[in-house]
C-alpha atoms as a PDB file:
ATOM      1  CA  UNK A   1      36.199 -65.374  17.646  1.00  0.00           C
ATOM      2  CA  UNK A   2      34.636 -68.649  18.701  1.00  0.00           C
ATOM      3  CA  UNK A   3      34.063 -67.780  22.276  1.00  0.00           C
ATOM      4  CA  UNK A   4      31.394 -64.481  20.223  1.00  0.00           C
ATOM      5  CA  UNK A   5      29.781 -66.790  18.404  1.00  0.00           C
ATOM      6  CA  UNK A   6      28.836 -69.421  21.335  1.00  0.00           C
ATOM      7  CA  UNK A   7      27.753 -66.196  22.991  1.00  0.00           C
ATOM      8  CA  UNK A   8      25.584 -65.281  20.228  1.00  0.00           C
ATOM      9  CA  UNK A   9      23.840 -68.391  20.358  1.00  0.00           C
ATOM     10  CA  UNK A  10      23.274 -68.231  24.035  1.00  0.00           C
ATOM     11  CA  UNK A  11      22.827 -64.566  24.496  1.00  0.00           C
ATOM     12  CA  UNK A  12      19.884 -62.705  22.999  1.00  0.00           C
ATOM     13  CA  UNK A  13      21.197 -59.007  23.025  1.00  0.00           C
ATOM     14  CA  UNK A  14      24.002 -60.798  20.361  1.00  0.00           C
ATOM     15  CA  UNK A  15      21.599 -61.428  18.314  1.00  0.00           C
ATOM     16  CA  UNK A  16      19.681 -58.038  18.418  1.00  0.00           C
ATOM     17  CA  UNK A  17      22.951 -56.592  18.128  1.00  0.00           C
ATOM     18  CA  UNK A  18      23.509 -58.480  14.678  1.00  0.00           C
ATOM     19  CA  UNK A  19      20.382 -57.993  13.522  1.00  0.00           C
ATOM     20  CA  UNK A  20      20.812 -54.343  13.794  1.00  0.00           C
ATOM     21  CA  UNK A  21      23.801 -54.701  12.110  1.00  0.00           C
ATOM     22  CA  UNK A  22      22.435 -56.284   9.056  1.00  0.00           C
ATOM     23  CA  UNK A  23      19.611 -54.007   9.022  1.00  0.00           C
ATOM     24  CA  UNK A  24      21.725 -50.603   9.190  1.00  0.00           C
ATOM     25  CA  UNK A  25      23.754 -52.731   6.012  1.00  0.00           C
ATOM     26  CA  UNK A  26      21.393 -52.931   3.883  1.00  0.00           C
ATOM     27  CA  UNK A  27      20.481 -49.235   4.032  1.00  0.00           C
ATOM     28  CA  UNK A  28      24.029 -47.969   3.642  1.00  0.00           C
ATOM     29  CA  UNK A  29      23.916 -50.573   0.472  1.00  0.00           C
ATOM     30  CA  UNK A  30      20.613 -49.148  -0.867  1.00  0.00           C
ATOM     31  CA  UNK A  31      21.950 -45.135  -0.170  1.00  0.00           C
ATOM     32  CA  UNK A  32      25.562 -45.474   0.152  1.00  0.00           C
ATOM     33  CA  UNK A  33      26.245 -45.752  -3.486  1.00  0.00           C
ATOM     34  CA  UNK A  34      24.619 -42.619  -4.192  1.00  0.00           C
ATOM     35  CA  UNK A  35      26.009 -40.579  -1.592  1.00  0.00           C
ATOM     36  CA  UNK A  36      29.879 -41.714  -3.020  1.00  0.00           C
ATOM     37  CA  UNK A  37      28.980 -41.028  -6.575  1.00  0.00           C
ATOM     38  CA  UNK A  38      27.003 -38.097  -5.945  1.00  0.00           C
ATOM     39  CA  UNK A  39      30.503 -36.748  -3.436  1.00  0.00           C
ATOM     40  CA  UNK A  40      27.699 -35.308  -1.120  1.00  0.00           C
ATOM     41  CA  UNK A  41      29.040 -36.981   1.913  1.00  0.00           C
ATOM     42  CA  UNK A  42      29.927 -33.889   3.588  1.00  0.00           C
ATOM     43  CA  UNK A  43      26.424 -32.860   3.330  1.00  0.00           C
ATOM     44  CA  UNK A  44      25.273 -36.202   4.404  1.00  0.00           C
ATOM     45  CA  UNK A  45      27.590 -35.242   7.293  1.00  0.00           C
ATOM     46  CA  UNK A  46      25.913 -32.041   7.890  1.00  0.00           C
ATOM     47  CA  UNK A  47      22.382 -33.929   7.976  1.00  0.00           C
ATOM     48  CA  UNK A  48      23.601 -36.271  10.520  1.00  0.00           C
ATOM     49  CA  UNK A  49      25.234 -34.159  13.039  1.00  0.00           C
ATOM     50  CA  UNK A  50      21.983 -31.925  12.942  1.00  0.00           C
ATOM     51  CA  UNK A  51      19.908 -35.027  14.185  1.00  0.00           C
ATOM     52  CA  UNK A  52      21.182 -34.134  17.675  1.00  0.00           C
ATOM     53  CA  UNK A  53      19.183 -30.813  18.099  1.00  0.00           C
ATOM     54  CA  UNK A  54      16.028 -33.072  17.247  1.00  0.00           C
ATOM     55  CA  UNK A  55      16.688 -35.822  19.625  1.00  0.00           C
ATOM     56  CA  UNK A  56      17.808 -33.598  22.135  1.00  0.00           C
ATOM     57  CA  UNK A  57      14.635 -31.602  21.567  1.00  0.00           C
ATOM     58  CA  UNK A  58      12.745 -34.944  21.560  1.00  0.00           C
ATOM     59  CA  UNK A  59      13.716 -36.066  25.013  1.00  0.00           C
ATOM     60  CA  UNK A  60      13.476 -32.679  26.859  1.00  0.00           C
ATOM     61  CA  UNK A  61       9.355 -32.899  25.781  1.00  0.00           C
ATOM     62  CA  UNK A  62       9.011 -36.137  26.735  1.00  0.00           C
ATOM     63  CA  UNK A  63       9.168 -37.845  23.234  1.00  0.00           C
ATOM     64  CA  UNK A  64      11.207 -40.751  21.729  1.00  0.00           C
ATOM     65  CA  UNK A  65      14.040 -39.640  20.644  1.00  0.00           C
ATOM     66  CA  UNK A  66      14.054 -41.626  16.999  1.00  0.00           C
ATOM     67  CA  UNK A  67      11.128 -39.637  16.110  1.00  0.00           C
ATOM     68  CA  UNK A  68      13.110 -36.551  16.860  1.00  0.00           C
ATOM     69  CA  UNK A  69      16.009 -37.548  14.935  1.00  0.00           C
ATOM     70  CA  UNK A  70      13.487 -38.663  12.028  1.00  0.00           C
ATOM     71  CA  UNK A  71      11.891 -35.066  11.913  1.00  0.00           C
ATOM     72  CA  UNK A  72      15.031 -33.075  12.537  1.00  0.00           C
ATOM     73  CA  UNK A  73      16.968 -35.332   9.739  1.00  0.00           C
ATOM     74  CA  UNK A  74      14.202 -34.767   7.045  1.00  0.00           C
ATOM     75  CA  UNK A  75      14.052 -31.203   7.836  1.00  0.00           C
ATOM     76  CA  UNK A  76      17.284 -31.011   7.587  1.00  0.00           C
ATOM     77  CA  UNK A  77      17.930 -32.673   4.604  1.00  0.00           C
ATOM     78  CA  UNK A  78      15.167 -30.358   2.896  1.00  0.00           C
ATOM     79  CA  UNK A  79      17.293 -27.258   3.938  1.00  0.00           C
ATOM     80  CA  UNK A  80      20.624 -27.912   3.399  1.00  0.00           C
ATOM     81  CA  UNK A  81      19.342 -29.295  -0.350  1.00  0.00           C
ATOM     82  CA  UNK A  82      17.484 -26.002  -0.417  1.00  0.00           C
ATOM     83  CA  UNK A  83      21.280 -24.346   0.489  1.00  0.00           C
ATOM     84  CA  UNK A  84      23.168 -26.620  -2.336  1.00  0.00           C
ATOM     85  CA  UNK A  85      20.741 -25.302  -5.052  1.00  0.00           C
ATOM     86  CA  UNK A  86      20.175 -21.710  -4.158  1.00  0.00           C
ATOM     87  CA  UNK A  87      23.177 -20.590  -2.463  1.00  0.00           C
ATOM     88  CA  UNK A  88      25.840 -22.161  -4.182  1.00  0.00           C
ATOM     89  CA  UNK A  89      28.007 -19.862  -3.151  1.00  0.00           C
ATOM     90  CA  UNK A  90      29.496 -20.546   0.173  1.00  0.00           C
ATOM     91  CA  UNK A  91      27.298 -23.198   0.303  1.00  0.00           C
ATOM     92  CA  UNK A  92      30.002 -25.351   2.629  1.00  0.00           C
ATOM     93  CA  UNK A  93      29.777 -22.607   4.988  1.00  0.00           C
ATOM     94  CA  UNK A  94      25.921 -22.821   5.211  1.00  0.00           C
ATOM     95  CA  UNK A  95      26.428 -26.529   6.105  1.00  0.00           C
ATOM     96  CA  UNK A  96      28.944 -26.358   8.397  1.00  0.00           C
ATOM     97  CA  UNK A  97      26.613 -23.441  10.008  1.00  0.00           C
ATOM     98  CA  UNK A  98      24.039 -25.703  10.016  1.00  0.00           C
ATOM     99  CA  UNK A  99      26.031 -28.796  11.156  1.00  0.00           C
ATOM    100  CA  UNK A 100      27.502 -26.925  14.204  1.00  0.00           C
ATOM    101  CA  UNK A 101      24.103 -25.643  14.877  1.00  0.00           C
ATOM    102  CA  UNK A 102      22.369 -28.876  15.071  1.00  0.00           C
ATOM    103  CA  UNK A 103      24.610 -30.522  17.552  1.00  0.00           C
ATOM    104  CA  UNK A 104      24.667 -27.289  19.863  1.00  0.00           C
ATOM    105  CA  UNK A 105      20.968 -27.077  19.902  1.00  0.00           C
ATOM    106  CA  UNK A 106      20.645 -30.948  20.738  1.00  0.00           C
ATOM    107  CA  UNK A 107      23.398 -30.878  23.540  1.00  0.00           C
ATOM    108  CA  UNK A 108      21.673 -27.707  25.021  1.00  0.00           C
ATOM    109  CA  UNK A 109      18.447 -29.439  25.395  1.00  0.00           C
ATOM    110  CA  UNK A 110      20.158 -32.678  26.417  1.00  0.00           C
ATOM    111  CA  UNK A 111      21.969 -30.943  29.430  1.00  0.00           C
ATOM    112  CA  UNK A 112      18.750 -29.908  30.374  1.00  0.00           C
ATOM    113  CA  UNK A 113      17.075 -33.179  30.959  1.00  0.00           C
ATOM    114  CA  UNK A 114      17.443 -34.510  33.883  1.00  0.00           C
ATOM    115  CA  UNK A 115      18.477 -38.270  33.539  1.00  0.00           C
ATOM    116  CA  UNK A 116      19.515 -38.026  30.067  1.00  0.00           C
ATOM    117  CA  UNK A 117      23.072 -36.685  29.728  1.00  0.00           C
ATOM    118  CA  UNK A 118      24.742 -40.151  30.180  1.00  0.00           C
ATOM    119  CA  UNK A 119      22.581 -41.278  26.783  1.00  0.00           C
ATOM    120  CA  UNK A 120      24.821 -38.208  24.971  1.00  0.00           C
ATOM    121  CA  UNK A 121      27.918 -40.517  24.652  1.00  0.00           C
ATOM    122  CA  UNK A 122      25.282 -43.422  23.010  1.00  0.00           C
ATOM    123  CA  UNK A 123      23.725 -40.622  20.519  1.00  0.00           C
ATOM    124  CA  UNK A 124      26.984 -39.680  19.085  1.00  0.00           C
ATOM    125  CA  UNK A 125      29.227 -43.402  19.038  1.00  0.00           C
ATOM    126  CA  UNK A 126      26.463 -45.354  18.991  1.00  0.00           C
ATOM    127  CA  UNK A 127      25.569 -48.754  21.434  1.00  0.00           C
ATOM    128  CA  UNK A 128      24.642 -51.687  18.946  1.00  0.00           C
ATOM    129  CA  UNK A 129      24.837 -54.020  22.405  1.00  0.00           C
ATOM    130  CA  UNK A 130      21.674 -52.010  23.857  1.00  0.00           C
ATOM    131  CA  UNK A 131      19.372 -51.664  20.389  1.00  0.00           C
ATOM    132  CA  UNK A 132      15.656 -52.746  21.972  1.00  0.00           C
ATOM    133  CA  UNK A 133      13.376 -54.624  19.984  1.00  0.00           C
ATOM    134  CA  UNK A 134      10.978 -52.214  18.847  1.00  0.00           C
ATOM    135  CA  UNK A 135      13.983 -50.002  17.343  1.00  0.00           C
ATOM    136  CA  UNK A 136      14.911 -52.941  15.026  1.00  0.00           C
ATOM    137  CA  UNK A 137      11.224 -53.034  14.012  1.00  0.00           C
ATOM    138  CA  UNK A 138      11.659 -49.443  13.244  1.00  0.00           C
ATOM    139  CA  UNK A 139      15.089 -49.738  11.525  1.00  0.00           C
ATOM    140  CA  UNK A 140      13.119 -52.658   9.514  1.00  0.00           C
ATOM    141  CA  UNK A 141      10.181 -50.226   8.796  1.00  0.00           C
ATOM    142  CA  UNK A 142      13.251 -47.522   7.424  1.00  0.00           C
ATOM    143  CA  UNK A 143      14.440 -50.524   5.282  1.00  0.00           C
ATOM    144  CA  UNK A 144      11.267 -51.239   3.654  1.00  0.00           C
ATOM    145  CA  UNK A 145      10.864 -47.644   2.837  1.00  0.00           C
ATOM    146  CA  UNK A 146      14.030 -47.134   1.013  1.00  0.00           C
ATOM    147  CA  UNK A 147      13.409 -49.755  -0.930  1.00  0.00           C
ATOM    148  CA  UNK A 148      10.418 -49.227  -2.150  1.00  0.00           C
ATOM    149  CA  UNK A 149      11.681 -45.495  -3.326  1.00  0.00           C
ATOM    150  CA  UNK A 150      14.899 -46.417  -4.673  1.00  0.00           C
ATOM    151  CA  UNK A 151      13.161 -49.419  -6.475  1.00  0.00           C
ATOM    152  CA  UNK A 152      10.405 -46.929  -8.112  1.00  0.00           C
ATOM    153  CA  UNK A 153      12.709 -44.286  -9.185  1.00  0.00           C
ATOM    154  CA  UNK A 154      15.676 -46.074  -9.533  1.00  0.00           C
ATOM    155  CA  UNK A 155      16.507 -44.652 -13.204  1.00  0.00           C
ATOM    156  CA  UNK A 156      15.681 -41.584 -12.318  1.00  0.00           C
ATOM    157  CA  UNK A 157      18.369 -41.526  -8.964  1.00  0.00           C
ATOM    158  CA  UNK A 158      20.895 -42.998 -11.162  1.00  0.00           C
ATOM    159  CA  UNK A 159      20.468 -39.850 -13.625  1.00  0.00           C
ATOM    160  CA  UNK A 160      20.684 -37.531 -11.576  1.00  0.00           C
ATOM    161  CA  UNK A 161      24.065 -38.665  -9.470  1.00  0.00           C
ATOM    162  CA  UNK A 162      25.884 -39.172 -12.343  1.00  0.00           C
ATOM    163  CA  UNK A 163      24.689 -36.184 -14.349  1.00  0.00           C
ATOM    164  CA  UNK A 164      21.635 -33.638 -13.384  1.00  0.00           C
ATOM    165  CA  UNK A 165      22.559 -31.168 -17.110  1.00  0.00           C
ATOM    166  CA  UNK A 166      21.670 -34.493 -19.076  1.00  0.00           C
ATOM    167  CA  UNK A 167      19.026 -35.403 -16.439  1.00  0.00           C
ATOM    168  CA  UNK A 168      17.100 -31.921 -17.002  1.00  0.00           C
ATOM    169  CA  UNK A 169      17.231 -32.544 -20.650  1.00  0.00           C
ATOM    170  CA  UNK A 170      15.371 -35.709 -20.620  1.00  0.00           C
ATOM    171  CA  UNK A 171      12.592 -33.954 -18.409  1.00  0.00           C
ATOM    172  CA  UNK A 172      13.472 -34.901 -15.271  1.00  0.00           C
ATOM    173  CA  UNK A 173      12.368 -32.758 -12.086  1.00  0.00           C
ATOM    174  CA  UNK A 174      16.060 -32.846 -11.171  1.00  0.00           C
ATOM    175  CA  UNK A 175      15.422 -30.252  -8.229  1.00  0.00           C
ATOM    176  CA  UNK A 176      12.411 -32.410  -6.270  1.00  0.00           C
ATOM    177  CA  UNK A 177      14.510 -35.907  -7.316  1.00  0.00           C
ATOM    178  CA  UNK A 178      17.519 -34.018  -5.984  1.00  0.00           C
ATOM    179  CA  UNK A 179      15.879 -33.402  -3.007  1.00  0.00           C
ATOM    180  CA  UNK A 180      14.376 -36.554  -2.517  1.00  0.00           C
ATOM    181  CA  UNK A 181      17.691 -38.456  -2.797  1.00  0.00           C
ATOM    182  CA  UNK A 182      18.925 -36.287   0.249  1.00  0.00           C
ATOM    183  CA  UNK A 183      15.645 -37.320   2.510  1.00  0.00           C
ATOM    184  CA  UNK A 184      16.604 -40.752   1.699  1.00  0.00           C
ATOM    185  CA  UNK A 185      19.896 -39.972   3.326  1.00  0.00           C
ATOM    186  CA  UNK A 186      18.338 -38.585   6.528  1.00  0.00           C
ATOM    187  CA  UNK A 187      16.612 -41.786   6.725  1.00  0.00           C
ATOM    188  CA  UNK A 188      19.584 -43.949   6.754  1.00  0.00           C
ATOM    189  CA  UNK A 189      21.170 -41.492   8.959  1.00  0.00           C
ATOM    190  CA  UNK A 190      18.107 -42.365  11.749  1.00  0.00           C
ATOM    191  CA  UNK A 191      18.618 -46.126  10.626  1.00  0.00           C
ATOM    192  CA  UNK A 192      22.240 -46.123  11.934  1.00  0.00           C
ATOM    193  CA  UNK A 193      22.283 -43.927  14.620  1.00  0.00           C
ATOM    194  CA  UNK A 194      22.241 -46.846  17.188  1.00  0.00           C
ATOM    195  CA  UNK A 195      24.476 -48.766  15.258  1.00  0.00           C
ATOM    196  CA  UNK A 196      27.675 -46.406  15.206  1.00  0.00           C
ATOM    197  CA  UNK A 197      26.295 -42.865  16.569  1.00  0.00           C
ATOM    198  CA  UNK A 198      25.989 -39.559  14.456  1.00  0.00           C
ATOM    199  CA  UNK A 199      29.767 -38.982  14.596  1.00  0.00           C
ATOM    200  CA  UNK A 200      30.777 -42.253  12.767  1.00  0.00           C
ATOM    201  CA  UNK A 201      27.751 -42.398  10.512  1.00  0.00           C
ATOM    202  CA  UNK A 202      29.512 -40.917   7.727  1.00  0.00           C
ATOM    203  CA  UNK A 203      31.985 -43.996   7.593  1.00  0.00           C
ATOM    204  CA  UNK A 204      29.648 -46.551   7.482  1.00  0.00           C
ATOM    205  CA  UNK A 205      27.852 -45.225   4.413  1.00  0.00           C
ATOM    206  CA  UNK A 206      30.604 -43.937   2.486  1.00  0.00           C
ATOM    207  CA  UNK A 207      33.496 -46.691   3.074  1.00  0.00           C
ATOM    208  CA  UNK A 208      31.898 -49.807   2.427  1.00  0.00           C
ATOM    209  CA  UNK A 209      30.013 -47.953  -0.694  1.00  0.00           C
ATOM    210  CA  UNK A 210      33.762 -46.364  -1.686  1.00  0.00           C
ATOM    211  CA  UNK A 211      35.170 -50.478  -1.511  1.00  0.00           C
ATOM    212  CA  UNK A 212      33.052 -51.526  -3.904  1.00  0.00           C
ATOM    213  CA  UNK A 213      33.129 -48.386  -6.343  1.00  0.00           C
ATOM    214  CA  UNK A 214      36.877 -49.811  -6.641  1.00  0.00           C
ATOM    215  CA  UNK A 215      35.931 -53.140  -8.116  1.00  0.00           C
ATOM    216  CA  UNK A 216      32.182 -53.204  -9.677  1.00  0.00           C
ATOM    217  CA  UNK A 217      31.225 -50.935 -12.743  1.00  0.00           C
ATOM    218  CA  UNK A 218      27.442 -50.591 -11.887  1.00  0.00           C
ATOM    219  CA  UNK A 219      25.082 -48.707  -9.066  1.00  0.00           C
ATOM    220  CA  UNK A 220      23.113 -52.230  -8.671  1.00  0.00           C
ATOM    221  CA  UNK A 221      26.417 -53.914  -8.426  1.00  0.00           C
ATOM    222  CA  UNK A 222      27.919 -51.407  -5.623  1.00  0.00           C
ATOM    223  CA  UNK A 223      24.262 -51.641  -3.756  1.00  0.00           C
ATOM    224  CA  UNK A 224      25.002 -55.496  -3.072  1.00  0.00           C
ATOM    225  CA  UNK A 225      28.167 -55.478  -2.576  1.00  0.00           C
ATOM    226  CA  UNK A 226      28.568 -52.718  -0.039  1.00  0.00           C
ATOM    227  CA  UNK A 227      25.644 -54.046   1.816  1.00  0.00           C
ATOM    228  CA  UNK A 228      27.515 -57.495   2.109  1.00  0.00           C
ATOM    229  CA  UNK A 229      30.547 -55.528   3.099  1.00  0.00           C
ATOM    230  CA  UNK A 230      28.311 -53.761   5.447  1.00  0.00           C
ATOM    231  CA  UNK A 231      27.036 -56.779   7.327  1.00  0.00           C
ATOM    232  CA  UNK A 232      30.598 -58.404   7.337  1.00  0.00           C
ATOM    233  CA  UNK A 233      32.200 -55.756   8.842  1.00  0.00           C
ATOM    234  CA  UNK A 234      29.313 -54.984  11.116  1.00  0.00           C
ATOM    235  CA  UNK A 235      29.590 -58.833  12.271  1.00  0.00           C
ATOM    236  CA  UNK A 236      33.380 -58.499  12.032  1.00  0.00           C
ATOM    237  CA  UNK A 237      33.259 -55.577  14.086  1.00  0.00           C
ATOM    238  CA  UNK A 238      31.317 -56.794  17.043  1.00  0.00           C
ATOM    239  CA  UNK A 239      33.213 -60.365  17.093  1.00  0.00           C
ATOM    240  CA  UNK A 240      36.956 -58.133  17.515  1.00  0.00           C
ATOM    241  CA  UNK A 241      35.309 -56.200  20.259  1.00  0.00           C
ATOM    242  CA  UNK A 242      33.830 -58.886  21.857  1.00  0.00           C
ATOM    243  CA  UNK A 243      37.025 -60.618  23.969  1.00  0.00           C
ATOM    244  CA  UNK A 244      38.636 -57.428  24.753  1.00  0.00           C
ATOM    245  CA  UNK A 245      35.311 -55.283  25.514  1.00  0.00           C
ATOM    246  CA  UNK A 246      36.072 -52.518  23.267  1.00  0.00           C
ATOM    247  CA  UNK A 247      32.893 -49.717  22.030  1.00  0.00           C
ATOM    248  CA  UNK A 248      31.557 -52.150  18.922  1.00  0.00           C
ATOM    249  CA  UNK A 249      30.863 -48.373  16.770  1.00  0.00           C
ATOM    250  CA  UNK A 250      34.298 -47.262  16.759  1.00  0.00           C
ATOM    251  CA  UNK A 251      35.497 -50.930  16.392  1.00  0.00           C
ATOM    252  CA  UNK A 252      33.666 -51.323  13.032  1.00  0.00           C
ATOM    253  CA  UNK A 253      34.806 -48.029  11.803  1.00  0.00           C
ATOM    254  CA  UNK A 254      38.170 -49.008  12.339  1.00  0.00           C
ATOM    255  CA  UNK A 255      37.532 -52.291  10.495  1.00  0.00           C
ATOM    256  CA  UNK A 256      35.513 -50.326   7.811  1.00  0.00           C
ATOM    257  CA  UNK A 257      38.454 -47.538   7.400  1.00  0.00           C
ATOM    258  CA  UNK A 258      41.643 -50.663   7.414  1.00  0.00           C
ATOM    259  CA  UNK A 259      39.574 -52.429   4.229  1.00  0.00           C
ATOM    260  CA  UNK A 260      39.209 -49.385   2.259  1.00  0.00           C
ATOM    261  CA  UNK A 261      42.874 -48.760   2.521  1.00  0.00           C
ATOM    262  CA  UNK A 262      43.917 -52.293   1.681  1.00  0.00           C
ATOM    263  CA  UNK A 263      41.371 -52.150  -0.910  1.00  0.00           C
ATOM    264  CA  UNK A 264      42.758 -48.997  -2.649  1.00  0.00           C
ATOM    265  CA  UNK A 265      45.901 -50.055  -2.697  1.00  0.00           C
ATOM    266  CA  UNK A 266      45.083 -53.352  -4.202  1.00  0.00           C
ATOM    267  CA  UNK A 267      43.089 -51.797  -6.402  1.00  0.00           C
ATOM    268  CA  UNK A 268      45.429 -48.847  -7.756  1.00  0.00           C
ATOM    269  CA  UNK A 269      48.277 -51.900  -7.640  1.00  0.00           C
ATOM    270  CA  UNK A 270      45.687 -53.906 -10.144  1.00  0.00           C
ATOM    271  CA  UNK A 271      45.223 -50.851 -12.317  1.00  0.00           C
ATOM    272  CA  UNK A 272      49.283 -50.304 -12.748  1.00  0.00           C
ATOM    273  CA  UNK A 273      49.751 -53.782 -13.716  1.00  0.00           C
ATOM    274  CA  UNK A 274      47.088 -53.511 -16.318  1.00  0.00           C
ATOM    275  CA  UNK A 275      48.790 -50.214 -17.954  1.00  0.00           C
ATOM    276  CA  UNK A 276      50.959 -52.072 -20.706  1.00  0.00           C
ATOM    277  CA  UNK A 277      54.744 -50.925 -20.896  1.00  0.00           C
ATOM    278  CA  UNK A 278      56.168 -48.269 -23.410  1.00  0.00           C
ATOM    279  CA  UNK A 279      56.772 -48.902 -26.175  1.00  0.00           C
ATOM    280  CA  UNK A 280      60.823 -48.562 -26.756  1.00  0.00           C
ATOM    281  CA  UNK A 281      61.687 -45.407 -28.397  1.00  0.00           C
ATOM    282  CA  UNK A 282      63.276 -45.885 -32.204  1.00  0.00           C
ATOM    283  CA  UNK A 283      66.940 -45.911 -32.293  1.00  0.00           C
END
């Protein structure tokens, strides 16, 4: 652990890496919450595996590939929240449809770019040792944007996760807000794509979230906690990797998914001791 941190100091790509770390954090903090409370993270899933088809679609024109995974992840946010309130039946069909769709479209257009089918193993696990400076400005640009929308219509997000019948009897537009909330998942999506890769995404903005569901009791509460969690294990992650040159991605995931287990153990072990005994039964 020692030896990664002299290296940090001496080697700039540590640095970026970290950085990137911290900034991918604090969007699973901002969205992360939402997502777990909300139990949409097998749509969030279905959002992030369609990113592929854009990227892959992005490179094969000659584009960068973030703004193809930006585009395809809002569009398909927008559709598969279209799905989820029209079609509610077999609606986890649609998304797996869609899901499966996305990542065959973007590994068809991949495999047809010449020079570009070594990147498919970085677009799917993720290389937080190669993040280049102007993607950290862009992953900083993401940041800024989520919190500006979460801060504006905070009370509004919070209504609707924990209940959209009371939410659409205070006025709310709970289909647009609804909507909304699921773009702002896309966007964190994008923001940790080079961090972990579309197949780990998931993890990272559930697990740290799910930790501190376990021991805080509000949605502000969760949002700084899981994004300290985030940056830990992100750090964490990359130092335990470090010595024995393991992939960083599935390194914090594996981190990630071993505190969330100790955690809910703890935590249901906390809530037994807290149930008080029966009460003898009367002779």
């Amino acid at each position: 652990m020692g030896d990664f941190f002299m290296a940090v100091a001496a080697q700039g790509f540590l640095r970026q890496a970290l950085l990137a770390g911290l900034l991918a954090s604090i969007g699973c903090g901002l969205i992360g919450p939402f997502v777990v409370v909300k139990r949409i993270a097998f749509l969030a899933g279905g959002i992030a595996h369609s990113v592929l088809g854009g990227m892959g679609a992005a490179l094969y024109f000659g584009f960068d590939p973030l703004l193809g995974a930006l585009g395809a992840a809002v569009v398909s946010a927008l559709l598969i929240g279209w799905v989820r309130l029209t079609w509610r039946t077999g609606e986890d069909t649609a998304i797996g449809a869609l899901w499966a769709i996305g990542m065959a479209v973007g590994i068809l257009f991949i495999s047809r770019t010449p020079g570009y089918t070594t990147d498919l193993m970085s677009f799917l696990f993720g290389n937080i040792l190669l993040v280049p400076t102007r993607e950290l400005w862009f992953m900083g640009a993401l940041d800024l944007a989520l919190l500006l929308v979460v801060g504006l219509g905070y009370r509004h997000f919070i209504a609707v996760s924990f209940d959209e019948d009371f939410a659409r009897l205070r006025g709310l537009p709970v289909a647009p807000l609804y909507l909304l909330l699921l773009v702002l998942v896309a966007l964190t999506v994008v923001l940790m794509i080079q961090v972990v890769g579309l197949i780990l995404v998931i993890a990272l903005l559930t697990l740290p979230a799910a930790v501190a569901g376990q021991w805080t009791h509000s949605i502000t509460a969760m949002m700084l906690t899981s994004t300290l969690l985030g940056s830990a294990l992100t750090t964490g992650g990359l130092a335990l990797s470090y010595a024995p040159d393991l992939p960083p991605g599935p390194t914090i995931i594996l981190l990630a998914g071993a505190l969330y287990l100790v955690s809910a153990l703890v935590a249901a072990r906390v809530r037994r001791s807290r149930i008080p005994p029966a009460a003898s039964a009367p002779p």
